[in-house]
N, C-alpha and C. Protein backbone atom coordinates (compact mmCIF):
# COMPACT_ATOMS: atom_id res chain seq x y z
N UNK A 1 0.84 -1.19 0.00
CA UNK A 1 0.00 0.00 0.00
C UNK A 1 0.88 1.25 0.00
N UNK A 2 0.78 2.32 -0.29
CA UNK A 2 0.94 3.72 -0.76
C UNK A 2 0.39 4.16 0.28
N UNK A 3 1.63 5.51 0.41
CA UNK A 3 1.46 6.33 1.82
C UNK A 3 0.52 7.39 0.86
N UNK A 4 -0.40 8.12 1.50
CA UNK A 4 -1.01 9.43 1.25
C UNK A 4 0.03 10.77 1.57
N UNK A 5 0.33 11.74 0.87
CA UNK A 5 1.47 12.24 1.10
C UNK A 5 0.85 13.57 1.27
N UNK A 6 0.56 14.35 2.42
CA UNK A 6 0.23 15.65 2.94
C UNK A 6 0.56 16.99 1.82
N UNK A 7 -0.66 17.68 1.69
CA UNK A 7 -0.35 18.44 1.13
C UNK A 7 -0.54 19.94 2.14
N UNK A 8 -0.26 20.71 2.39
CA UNK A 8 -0.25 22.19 3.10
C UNK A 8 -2.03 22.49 2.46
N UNK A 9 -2.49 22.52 3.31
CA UNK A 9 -3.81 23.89 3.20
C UNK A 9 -3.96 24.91 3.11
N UNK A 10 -4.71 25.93 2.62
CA UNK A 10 -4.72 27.17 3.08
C UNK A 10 -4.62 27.41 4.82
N UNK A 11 -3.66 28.39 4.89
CA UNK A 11 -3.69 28.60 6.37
C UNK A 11 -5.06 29.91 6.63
N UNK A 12 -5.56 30.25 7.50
CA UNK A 12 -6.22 31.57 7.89
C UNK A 12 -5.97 32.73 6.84
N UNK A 13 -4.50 32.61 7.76
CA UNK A 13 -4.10 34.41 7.27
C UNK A 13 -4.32 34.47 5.68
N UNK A 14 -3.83 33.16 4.84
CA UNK A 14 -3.71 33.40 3.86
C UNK A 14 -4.94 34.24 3.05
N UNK A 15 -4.47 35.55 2.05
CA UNK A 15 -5.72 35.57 1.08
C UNK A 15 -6.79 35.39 1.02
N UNK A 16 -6.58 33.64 0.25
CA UNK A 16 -7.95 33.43 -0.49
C UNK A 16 -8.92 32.83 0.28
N UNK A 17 -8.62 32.29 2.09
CA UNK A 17 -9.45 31.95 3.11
C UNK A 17 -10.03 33.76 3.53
N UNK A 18 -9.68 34.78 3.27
CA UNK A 18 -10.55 35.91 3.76
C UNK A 18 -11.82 36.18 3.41
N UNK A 19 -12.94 36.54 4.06
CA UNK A 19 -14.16 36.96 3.41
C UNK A 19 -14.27 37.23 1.76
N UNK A 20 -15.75 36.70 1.99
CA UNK A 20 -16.43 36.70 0.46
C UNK A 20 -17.60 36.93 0.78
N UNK A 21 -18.44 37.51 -0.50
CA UNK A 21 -19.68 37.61 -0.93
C UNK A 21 -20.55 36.39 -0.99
N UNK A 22 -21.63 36.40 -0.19
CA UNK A 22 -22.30 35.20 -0.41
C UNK A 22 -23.68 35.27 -0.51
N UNK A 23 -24.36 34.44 -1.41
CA UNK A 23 -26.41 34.30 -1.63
C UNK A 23 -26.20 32.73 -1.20
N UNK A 24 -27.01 32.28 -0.01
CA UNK A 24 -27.69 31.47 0.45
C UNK A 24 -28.96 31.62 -0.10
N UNK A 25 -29.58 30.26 -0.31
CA UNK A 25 -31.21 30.43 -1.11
C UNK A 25 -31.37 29.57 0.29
N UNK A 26 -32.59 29.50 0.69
CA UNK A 26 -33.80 28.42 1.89
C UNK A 26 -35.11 28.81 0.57
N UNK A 27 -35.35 27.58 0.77
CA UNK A 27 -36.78 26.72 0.67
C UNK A 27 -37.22 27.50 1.58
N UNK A 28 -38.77 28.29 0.90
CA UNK A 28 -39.66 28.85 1.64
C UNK A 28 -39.63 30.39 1.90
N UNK A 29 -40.53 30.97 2.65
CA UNK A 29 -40.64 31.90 3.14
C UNK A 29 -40.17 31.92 4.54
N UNK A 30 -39.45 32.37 5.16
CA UNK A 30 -39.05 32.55 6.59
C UNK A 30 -39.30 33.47 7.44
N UNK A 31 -40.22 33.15 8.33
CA UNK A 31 -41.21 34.58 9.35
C UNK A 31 -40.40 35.28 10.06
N UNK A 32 -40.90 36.17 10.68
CA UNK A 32 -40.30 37.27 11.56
C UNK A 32 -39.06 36.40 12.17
N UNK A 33 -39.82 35.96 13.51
CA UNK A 33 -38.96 35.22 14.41
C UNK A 33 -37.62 34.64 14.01
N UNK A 34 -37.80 34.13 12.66
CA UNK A 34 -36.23 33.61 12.14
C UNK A 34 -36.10 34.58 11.51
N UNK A 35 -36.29 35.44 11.28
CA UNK A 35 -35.41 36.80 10.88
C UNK A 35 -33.92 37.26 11.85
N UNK A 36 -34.81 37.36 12.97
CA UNK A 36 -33.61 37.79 13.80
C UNK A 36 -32.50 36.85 14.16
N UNK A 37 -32.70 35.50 13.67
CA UNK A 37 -31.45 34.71 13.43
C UNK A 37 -30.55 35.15 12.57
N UNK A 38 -30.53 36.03 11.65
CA UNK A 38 -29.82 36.60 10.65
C UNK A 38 -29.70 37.70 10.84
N UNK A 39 -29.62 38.59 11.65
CA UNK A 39 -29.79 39.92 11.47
C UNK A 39 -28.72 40.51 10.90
N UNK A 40 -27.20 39.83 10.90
CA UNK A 40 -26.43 40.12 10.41
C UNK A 40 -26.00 40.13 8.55
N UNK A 41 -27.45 39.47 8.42
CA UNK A 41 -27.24 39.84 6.97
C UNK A 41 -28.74 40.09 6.38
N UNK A 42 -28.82 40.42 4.84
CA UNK A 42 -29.94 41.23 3.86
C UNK A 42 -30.14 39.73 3.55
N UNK A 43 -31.77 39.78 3.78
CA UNK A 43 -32.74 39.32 3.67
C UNK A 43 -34.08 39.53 2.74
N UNK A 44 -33.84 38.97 1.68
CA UNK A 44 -34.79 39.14 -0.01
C UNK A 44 -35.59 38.05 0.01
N UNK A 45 -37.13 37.92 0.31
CA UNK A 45 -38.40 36.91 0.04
C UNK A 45 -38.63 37.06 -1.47
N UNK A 46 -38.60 35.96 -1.88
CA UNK A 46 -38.10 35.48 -3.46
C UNK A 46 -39.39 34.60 -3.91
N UNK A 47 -40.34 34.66 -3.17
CA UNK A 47 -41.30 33.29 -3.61
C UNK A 47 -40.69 32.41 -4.78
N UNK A 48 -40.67 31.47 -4.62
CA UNK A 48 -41.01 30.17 -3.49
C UNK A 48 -39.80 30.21 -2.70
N UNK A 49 -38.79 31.04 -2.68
CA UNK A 49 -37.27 31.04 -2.04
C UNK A 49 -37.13 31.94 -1.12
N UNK A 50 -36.18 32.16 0.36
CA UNK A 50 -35.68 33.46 1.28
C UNK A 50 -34.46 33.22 0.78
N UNK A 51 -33.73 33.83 0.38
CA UNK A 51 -32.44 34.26 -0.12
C UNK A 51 -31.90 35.58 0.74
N UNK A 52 -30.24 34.62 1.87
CA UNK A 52 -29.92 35.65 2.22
C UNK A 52 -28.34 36.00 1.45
N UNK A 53 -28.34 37.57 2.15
CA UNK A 53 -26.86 37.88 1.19
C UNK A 53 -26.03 38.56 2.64
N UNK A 54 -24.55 37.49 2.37
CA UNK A 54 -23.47 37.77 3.33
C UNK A 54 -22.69 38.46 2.74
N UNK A 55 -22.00 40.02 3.17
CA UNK A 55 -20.70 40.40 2.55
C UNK A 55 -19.19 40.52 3.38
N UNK A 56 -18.44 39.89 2.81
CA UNK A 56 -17.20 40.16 3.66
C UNK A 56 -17.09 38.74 4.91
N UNK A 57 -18.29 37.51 4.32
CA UNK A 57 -18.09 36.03 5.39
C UNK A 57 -16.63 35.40 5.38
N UNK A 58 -16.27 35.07 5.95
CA UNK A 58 -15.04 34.33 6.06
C UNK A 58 -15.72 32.83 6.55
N UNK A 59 -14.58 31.99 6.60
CA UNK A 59 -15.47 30.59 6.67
C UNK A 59 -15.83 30.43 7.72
N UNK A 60 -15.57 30.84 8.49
CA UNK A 60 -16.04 30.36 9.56
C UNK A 60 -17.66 31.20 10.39
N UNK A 61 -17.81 32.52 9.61
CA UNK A 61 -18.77 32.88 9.80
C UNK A 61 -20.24 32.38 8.76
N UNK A 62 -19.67 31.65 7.30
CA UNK A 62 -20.34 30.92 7.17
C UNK A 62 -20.62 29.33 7.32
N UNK A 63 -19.89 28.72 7.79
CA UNK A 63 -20.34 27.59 8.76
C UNK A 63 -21.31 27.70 9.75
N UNK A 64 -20.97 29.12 10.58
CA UNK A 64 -22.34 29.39 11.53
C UNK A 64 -23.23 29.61 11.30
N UNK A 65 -23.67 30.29 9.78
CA UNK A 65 -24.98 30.57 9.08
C UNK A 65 -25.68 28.93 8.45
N UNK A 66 -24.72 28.53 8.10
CA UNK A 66 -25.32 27.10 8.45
C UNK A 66 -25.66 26.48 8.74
N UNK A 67 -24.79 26.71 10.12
CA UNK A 67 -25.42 25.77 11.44
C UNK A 67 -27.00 26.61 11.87
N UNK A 68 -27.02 27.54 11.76
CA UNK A 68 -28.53 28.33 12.41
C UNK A 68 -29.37 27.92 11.22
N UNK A 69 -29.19 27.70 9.96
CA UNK A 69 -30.13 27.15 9.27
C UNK A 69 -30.76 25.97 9.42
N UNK A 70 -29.75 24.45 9.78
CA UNK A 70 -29.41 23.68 10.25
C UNK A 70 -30.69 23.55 11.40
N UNK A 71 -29.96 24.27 12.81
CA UNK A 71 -30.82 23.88 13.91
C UNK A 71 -32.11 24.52 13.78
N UNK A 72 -32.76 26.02 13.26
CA UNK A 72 -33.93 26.06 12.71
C UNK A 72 -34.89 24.99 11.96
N UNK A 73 -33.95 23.72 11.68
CA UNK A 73 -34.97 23.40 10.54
C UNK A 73 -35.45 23.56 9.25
N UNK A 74 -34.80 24.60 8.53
CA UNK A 74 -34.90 25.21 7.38
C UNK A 74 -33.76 24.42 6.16
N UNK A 75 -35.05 24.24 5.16
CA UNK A 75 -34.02 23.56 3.96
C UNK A 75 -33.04 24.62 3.38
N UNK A 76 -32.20 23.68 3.12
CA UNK A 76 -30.85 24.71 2.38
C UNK A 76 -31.06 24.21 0.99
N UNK A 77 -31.55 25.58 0.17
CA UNK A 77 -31.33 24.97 -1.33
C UNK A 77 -29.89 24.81 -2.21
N UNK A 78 -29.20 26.06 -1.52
CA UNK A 78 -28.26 26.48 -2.22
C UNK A 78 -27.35 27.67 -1.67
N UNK A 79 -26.09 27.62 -1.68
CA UNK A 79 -25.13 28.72 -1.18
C UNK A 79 -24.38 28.71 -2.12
N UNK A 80 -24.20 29.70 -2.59
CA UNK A 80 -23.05 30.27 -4.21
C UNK A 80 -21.90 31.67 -3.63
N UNK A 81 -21.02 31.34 -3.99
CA UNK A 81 -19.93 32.97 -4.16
C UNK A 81 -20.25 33.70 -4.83
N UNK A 82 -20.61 35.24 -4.58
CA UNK A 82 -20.83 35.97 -5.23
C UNK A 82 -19.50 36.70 -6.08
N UNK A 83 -19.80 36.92 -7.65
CA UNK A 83 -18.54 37.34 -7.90
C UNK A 83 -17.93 38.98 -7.44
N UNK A 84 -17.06 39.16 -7.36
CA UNK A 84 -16.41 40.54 -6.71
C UNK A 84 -16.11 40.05 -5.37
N UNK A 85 -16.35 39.41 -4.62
CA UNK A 85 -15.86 38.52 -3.07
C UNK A 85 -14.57 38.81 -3.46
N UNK A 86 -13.80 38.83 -2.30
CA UNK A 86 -12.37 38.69 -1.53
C UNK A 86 -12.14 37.61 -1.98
N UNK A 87 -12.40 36.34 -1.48
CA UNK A 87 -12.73 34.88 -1.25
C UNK A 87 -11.51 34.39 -2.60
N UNK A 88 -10.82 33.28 -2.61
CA UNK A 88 -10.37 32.75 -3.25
C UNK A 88 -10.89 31.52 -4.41
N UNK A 89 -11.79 31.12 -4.50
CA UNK A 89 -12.57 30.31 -4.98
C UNK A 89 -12.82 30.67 -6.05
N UNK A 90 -13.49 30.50 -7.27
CA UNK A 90 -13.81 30.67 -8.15
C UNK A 90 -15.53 31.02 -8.19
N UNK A 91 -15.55 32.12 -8.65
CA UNK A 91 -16.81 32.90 -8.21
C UNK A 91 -17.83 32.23 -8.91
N UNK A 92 -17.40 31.35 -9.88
CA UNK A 92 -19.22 30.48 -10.45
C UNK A 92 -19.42 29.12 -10.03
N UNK A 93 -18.74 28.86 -8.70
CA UNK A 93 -18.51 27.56 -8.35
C UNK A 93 -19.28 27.82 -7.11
N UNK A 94 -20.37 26.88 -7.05
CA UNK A 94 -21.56 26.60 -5.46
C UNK A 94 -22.25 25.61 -5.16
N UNK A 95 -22.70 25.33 -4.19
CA UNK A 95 -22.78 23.81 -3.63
C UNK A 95 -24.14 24.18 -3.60
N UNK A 96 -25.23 22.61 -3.89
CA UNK A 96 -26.65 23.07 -3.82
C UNK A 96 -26.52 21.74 -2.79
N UNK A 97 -27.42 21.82 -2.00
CA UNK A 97 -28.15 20.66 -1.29
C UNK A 97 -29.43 19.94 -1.71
């Protein structure tokens, strides 16, 4: 068998781990009350979609928008990079659930 041979990650500091632009889509309309789970970001009712928009997330502040989607209960349709982001990634590249 063949060793797996470590490659270096992005560290923090680096760059392309700094904040980016982000549209989260949820399934549905989302009422008041889960509003203020987000207050930190713009909030657009899209029928049949709530689409929120993060500017300047770094990963780890969107992992937590996750997780509050997550423990709400709320389907995740979709989270995309917006292009013009900081973010290192390639701005037409996004994960749907």
């Amino acid at each position: 068998m063949g060793t797996a041979q470590e490659r270096p990650g992005p560290e923090r500091d680096e760059p392309g781990t700094v904040g980016g632009d982000f549209e989260i889509r949820i399934k549905g309309r989302i009422g008041q009350p889960f509003l203020t789970a987000f207050a930190e970001l713009t909030v657009t009712v899209n029928p049949p979609e709530t689409i929120l928009h993060g500017a300047g997330l770094d990963q780890a502040a969107l992992y937590g928008i996750l997780d509050r989607i997550q423990a709400l209960g709320l389907e995740l349709v979709e989270v995309r990079r917006l292009p013009g982001g900081q973010g290192g990634a390639d701005p037409g590249s996004g994960a749907s659930a």
